[in-house]
Protein backbone atom coordinates (compact mmCIF):
# COMPACT_ATOMS: atom_id res chain seq x y z
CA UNK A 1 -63.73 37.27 21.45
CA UNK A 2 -63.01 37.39 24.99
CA UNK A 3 -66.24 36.70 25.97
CA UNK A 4 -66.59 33.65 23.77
CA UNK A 5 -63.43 31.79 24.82
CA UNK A 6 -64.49 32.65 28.78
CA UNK A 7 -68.30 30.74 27.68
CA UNK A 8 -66.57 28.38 25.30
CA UNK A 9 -62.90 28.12 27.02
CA UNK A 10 -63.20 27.59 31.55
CA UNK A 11 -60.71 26.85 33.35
CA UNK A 12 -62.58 23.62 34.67
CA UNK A 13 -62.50 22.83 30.26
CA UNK A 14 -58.80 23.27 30.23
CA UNK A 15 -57.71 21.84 33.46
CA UNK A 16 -59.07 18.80 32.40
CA UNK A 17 -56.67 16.07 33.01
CA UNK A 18 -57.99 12.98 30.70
CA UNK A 19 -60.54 14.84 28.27
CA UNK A 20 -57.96 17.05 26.75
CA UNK A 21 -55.11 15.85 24.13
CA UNK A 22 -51.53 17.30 24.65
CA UNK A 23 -52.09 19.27 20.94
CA UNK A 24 -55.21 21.11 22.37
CA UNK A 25 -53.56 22.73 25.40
CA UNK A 26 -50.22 23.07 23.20
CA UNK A 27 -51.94 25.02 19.98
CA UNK A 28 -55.15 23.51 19.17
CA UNK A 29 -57.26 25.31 21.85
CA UNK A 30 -55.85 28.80 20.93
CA UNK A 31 -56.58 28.31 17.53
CA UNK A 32 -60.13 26.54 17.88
CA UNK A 33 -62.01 29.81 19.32
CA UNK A 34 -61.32 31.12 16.02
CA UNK A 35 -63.48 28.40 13.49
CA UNK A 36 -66.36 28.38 16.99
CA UNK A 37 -66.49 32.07 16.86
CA UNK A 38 -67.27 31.64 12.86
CA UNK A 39 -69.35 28.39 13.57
CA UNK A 40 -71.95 29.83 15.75
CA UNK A 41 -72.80 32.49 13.53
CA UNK A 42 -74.05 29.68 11.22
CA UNK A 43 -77.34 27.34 11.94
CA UNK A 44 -74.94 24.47 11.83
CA UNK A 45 -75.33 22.44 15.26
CA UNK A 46 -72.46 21.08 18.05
CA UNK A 47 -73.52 17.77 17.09
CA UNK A 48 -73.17 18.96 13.74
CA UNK A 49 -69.71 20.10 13.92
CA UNK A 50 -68.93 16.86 15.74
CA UNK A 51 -70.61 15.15 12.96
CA UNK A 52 -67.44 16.95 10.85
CA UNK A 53 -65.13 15.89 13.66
CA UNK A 54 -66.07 12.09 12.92
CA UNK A 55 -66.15 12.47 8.90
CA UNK A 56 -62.64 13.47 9.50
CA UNK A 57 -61.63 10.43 11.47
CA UNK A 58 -62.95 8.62 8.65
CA UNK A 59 -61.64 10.19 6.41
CA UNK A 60 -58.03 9.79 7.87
CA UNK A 61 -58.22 5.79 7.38
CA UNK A 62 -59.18 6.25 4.32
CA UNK A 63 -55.93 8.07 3.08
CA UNK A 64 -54.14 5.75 4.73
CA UNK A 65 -55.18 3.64 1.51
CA UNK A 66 -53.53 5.93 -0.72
CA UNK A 67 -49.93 4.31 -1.76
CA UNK A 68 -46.83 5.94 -1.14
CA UNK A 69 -45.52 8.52 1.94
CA UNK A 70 -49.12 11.15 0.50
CA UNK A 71 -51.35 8.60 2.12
CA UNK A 72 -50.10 8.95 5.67
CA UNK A 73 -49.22 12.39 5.34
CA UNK A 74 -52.34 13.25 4.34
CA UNK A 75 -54.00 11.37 7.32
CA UNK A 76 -51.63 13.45 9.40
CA UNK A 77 -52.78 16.62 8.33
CA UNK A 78 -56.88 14.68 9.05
CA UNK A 79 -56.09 13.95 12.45
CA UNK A 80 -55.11 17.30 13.31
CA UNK A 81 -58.47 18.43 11.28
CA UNK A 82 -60.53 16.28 13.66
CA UNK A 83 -59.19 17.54 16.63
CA UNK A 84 -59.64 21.02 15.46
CA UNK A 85 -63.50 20.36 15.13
CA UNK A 86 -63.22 18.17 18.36
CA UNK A 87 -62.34 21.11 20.41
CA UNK A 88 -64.84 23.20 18.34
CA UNK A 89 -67.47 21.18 19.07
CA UNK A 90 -67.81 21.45 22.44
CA UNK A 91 -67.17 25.12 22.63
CA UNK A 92 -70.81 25.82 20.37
CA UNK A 93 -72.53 23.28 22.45
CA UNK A 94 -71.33 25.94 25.73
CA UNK A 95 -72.10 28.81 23.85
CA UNK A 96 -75.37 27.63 23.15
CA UNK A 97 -76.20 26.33 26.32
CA UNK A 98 -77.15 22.92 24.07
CA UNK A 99 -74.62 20.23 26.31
CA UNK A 100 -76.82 17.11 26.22
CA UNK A 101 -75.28 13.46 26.74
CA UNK A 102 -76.47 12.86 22.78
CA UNK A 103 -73.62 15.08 21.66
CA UNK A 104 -71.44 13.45 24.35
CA UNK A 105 -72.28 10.04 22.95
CA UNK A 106 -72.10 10.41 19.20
CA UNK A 107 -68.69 12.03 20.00
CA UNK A 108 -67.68 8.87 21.99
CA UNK A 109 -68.52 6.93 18.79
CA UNK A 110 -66.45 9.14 16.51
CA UNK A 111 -63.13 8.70 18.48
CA UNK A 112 -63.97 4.89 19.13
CA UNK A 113 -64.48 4.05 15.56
CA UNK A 114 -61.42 6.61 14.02
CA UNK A 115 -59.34 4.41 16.31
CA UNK A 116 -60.92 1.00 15.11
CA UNK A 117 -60.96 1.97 11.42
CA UNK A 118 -56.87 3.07 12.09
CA UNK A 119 -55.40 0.01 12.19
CA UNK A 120 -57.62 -1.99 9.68
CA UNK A 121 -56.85 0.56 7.09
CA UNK A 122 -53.33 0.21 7.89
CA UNK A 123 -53.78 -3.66 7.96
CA UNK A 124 -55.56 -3.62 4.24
CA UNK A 125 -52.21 -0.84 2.72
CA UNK A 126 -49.71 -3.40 4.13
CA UNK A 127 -51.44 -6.45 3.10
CA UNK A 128 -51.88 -5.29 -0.89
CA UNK A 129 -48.24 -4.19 -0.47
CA UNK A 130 -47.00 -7.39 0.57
CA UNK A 131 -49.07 -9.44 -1.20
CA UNK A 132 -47.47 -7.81 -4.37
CA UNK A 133 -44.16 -9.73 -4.26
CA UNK A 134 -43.72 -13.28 -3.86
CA UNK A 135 -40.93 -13.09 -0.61
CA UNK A 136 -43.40 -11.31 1.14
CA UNK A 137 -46.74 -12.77 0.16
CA UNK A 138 -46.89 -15.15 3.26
CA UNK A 139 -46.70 -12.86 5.46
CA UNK A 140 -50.06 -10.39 4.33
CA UNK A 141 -52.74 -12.62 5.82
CA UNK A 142 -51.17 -13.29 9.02
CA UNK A 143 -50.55 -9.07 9.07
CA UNK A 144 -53.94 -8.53 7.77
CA UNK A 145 -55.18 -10.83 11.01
CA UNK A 146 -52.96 -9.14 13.56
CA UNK A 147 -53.74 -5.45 12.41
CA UNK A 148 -57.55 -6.55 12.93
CA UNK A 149 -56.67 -7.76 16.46
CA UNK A 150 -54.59 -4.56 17.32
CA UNK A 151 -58.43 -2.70 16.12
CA UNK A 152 -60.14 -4.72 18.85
CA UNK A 153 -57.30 -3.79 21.58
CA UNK A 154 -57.37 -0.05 20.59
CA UNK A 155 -60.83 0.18 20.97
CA UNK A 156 -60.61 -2.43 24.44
CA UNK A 157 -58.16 0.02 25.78
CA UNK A 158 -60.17 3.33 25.10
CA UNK A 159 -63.36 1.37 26.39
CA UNK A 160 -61.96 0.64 29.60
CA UNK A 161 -62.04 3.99 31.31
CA UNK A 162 -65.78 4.46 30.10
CA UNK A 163 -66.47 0.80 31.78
CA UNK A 164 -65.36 2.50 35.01
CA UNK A 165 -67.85 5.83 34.89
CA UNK A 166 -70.71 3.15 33.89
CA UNK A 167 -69.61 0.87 36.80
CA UNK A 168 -69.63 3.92 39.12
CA UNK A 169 -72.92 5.10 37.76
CA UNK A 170 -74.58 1.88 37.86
CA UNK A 171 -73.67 1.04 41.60
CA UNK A 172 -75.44 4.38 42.28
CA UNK A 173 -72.20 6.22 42.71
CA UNK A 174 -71.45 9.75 41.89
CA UNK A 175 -69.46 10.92 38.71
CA UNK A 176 -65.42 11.37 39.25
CA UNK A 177 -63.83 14.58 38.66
CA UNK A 178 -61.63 14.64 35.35
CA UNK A 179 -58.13 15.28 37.49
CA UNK A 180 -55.32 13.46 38.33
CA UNK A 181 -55.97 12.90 41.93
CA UNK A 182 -59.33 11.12 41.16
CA UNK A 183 -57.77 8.56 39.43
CA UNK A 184 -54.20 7.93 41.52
CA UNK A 185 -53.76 4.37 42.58
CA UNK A 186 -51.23 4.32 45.88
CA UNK A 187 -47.60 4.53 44.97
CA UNK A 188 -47.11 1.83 48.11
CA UNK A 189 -49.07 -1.29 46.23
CA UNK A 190 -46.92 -2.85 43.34
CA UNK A 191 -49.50 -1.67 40.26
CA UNK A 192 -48.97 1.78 41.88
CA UNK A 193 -45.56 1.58 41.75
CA UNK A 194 -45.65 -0.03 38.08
CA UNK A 195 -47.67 2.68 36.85
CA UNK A 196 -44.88 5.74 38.41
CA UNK A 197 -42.67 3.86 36.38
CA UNK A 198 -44.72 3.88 33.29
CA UNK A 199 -45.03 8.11 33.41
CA UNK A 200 -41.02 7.71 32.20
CA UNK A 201 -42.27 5.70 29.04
CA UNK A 202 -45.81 6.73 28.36
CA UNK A 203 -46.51 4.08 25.37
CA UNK A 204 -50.06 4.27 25.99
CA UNK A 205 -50.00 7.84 24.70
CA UNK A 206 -48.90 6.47 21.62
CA UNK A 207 -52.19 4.07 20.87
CA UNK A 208 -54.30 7.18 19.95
CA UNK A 209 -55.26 8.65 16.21
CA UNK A 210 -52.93 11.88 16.20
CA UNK A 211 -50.04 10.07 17.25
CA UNK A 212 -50.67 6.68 15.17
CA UNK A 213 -50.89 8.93 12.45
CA UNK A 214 -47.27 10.12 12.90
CA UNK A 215 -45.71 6.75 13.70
CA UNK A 216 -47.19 5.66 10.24
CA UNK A 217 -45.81 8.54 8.60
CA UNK A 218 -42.43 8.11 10.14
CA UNK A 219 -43.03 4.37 9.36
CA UNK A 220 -44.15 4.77 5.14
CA UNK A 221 -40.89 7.38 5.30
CA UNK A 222 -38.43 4.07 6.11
CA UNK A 223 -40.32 2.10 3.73
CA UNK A 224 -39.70 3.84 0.87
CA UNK A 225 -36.05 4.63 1.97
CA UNK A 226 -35.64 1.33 2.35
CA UNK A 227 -37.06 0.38 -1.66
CA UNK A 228 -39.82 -2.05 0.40
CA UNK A 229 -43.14 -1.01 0.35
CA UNK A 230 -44.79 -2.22 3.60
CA UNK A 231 -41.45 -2.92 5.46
CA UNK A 232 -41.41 -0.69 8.18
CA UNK A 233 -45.68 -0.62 8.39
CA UNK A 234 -45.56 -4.40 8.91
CA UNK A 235 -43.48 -4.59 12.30
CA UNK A 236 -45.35 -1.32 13.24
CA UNK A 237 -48.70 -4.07 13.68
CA UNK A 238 -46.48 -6.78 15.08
CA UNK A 239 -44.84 -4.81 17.71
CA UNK A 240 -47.47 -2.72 18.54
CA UNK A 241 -50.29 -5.85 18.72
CA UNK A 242 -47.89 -7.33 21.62
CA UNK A 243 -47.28 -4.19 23.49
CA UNK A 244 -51.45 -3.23 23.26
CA UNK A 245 -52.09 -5.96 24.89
CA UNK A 246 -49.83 -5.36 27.66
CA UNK A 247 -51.19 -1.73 28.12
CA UNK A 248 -54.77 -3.27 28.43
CA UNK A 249 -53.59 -5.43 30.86
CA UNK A 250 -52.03 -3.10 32.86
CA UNK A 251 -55.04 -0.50 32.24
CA UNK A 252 -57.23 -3.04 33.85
CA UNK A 253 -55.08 -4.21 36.92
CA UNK A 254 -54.63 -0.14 37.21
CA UNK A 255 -58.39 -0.02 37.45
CA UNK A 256 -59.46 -2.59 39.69
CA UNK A 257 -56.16 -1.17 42.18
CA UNK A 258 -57.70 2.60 42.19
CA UNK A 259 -60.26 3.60 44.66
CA UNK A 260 -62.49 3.99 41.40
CA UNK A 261 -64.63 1.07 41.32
CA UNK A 262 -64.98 0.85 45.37
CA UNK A 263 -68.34 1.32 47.08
C-alpha cells in the first residue's frame, strides 16, 4: 500500500493548488487509495473508471428529479461518489504509466457537463413544483429560463481557466504550474486588491457540483419546512443567476490582470 499511494499519491498530486477539491485533501484522498488499490487489480481502464466518475455526475442531476428532501440527498451522497472515482481515476492512470491527454479530456467533459446538467435538473424539479399551484404557476417558466442561463454561466465560469492554458499554448507559451503563485495578480492594481478581498467570501467555491449539491439539500430542507414545495429552490436560481454572473466577470477581469496571458 505504501508503494501505491507514493506511484498513485506525489506530493506534486497533492500540492496541487486548483486541480484538487477541498474534500480530496480533507478525506477523499485517504480513502481513494483504497477502491485504486482494488481497481487495478481488475482490467477495467483509468478512462474507464473516469467513465464511472461521469455516470455519477449524471446520475446526481438525475436524483435531483426525485420529489421531496431523498432527491437532493441522494445527489449528495452522488457527488461525493464522483469525486471518489475522480481521485481514483487518476491514481490507475499513474500506476499504469497510461496518463494520455484522452483521459485528461473526457474527464474535462465529465465535470463540465455534471455542472451544466446541475442546474437544468434543478430548473425542471422547481418548475413542475411550481407549476402545480395556481399562485405560483407564473413564476415556473421565467425559473425554468433563468436556471438554463445559470447552466451556461457555470459552465462559462469553469471554461475560463481552460481558455487561459489554450491561450498560453497557442501563443507558443509554456504550460503554468498548478500553484498559487502562478496565478497571483498584484495586490497593488484594483482587480488585485478586489480579488484579496474576495478570499474572505469565497462564493465562487460555491458554483461547483459537491457544494451545489449541499445548498440544494439545505434548500429542499426549508421547502418542506416551510409546506412550499419549490420555495426555497426557486430564489436559490434567482440569486445565484445574478451573483454567477458577477463571478464570471470578475474571473475574466482577474484573467486578463494576471501575468497569465502575457507574451
Amino acid at each position: 500500500m505504501d508503494q501505491l499511494r507514493a506511484v498513485c499519491q506525489p506530493p506534486e498530486v497533492r500540492a496541487r493548488k486548483n486541480a484538487e477539491h477541498w474534500t480530496a485533501e480533507l478525506y477523499l484522498r485517504h480513502i481513494s487509495i483504497y477502491l485504486t488499490a482494488v481497481l487495478v487489480r481488475t482490467r477495467i481502464s483509468a478512462n474507464g473508471v473516469t467513465g464511472l466518475m461521469i455516470l455519477a455526475g449524471w446520475c446526481m442531476s438525475l436524483a435531483l428529479l426525485i420529489p421531496g428532501i431523498w432527491g437532493p440527498l441522494l445527489a449528495v451522497v452522488l457527488s461525493q461518489v464522483q469525486l471518489y472515482f475522480d481521485c481514483s481515476d487518476g491514481e490507475v492512470a499513474r500506476w499504469r504509466g497510461t496518463q494520455s491527454p484522452r483521459g485528461i479530456f473526457i474527464d474535462m467533459v465529465g465535470h463540465h457537463t455534471t455542472e451544466a446538467l446541475i442546474p437544468i435538473a434543478l430548473g425542471y424539479r422547481v418548475f413542475t413544483e411550481l407549476s402545480a399551484t395556481q399562485d405560483t404557476a407564473g413564476q415556473a417558466w421565467p425559473t425554468l429560463f433563468m436556471a438554463a442561463c445559470l447552466s451556461v454561466l457555470l459552465v462559462l465560469n469553469r471554461s475560463q481557466s481552460l481558455m487561459v492554458h489554450a491561450a498560453r499554448g497557442m501563443a507558443g507559451l509554456g504550460k503554468l504550474p498548478d500553484t498559487a503563485a502562478a496565478r497571483a495578480v498584484p495586490t497593488t492594481t484594483l482587480i488585485g486588491r478586489l480579488r484579496s478581498l474576495a478570499r474572505f467570501m469565497p462564493f465562487h467555491k460555491l458554483l461547483h457540483a459537491v457544494e451545489l449539491s449541499l445548498i440544494i439539500l439545505a434548500c429542499s430542507v426549508v421547502s418542506a419546512v416551510a409546506g412550499v414545495p419549490g420555495l426555497a429552490e426557486k430564489w436559490m436560481i434567482w440569486i445565484l443567476l445574478p451573483a454567477c454572473v458577477l463571478v464570471n466577470i470578475g474571473h475574466f477581469l482577474s484573467n486578463m490582470a494576471s501575468s497569465r496571458l502575457k507574451a
